[in-house]
PDB file of N, CA and C in Angstrom:
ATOM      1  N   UNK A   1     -70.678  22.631  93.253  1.00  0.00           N
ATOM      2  CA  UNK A   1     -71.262  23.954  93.463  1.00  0.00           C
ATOM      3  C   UNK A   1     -72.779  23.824  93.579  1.00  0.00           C
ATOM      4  N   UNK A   2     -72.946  23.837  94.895  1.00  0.00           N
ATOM      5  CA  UNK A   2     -74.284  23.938  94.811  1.00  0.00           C
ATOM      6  C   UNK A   2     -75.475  24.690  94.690  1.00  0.00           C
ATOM      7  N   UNK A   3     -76.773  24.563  94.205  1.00  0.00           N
ATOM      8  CA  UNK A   3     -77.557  25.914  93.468  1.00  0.00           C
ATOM      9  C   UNK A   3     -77.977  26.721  94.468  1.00  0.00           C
ATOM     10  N   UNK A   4     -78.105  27.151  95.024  1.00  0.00           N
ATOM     11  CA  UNK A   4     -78.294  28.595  96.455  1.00  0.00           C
ATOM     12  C   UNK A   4     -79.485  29.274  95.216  1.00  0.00           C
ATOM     13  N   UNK A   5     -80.687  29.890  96.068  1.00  0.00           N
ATOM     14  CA  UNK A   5     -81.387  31.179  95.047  1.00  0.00           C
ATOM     15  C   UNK A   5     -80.665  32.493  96.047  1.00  0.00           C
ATOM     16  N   UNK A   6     -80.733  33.002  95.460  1.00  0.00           N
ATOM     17  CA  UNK A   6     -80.362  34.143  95.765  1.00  0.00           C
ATOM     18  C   UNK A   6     -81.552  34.825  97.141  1.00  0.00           C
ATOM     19  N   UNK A   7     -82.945  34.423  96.658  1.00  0.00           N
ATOM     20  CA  UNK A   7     -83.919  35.086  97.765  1.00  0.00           C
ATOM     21  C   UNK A   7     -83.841  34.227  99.083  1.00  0.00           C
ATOM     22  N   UNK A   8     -83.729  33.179  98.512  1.00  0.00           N
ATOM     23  CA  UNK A   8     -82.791  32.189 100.024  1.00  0.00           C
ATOM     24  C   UNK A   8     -82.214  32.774 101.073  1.00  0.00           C
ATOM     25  N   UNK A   9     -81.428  33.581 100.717  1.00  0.00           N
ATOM     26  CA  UNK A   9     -80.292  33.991 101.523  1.00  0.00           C
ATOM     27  C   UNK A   9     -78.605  34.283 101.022  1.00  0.00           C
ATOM     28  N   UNK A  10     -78.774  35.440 101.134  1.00  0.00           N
ATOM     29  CA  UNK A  10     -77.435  36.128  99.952  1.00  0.00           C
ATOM     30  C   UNK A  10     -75.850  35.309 101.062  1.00  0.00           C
ATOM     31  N   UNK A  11     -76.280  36.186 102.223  1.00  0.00           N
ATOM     32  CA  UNK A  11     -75.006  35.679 103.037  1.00  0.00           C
ATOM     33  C   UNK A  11     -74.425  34.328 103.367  1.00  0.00           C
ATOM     34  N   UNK A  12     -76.284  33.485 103.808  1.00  0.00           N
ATOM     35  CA  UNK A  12     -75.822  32.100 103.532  1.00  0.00           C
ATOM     36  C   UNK A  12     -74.777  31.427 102.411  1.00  0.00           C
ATOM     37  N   UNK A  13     -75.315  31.982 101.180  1.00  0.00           N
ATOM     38  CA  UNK A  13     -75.040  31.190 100.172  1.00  0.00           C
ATOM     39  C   UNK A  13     -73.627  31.761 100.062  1.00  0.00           C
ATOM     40  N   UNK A  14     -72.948  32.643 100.711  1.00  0.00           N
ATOM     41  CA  UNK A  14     -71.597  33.268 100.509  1.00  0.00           C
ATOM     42  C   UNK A  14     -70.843  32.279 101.711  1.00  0.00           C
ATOM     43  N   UNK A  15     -71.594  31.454 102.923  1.00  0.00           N
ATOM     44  CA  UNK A  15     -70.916  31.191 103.719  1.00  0.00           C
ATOM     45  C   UNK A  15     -70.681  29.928 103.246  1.00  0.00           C
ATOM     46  N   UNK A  16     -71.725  29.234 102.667  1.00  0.00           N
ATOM     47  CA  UNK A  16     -71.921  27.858 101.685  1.00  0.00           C
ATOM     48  C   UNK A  16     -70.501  27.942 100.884  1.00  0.00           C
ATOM     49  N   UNK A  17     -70.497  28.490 100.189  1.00  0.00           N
ATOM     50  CA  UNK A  17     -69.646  29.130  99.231  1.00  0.00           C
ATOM     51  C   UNK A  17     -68.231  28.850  99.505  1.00  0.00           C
ATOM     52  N   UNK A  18     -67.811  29.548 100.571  1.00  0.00           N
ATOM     53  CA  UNK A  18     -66.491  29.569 100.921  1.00  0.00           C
ATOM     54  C   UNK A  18     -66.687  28.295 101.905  1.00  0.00           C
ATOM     55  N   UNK A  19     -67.243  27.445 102.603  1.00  0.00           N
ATOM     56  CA  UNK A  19     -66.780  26.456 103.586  1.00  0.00           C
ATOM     57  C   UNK A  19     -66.575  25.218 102.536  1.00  0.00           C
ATOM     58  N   UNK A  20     -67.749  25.493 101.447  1.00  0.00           N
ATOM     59  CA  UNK A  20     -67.041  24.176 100.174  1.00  0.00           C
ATOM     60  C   UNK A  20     -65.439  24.123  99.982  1.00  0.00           C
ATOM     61  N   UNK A  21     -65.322  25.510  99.539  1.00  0.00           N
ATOM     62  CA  UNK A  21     -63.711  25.299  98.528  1.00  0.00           C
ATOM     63  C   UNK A  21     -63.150  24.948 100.260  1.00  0.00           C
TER      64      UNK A  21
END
């Protein structure tokens, strides 16, 4: 799981998110 900030980019880190699992 990798650390994403949130001011990064909300959606990114949701697309990050789901292409891991």
């Amino acid at each position: 799981m990798p650390q994403i900030q949130s001011s990064h980019s909300n959606h990114f880190d949701f697309t990050i998110d789901t292409a891991d699992r």
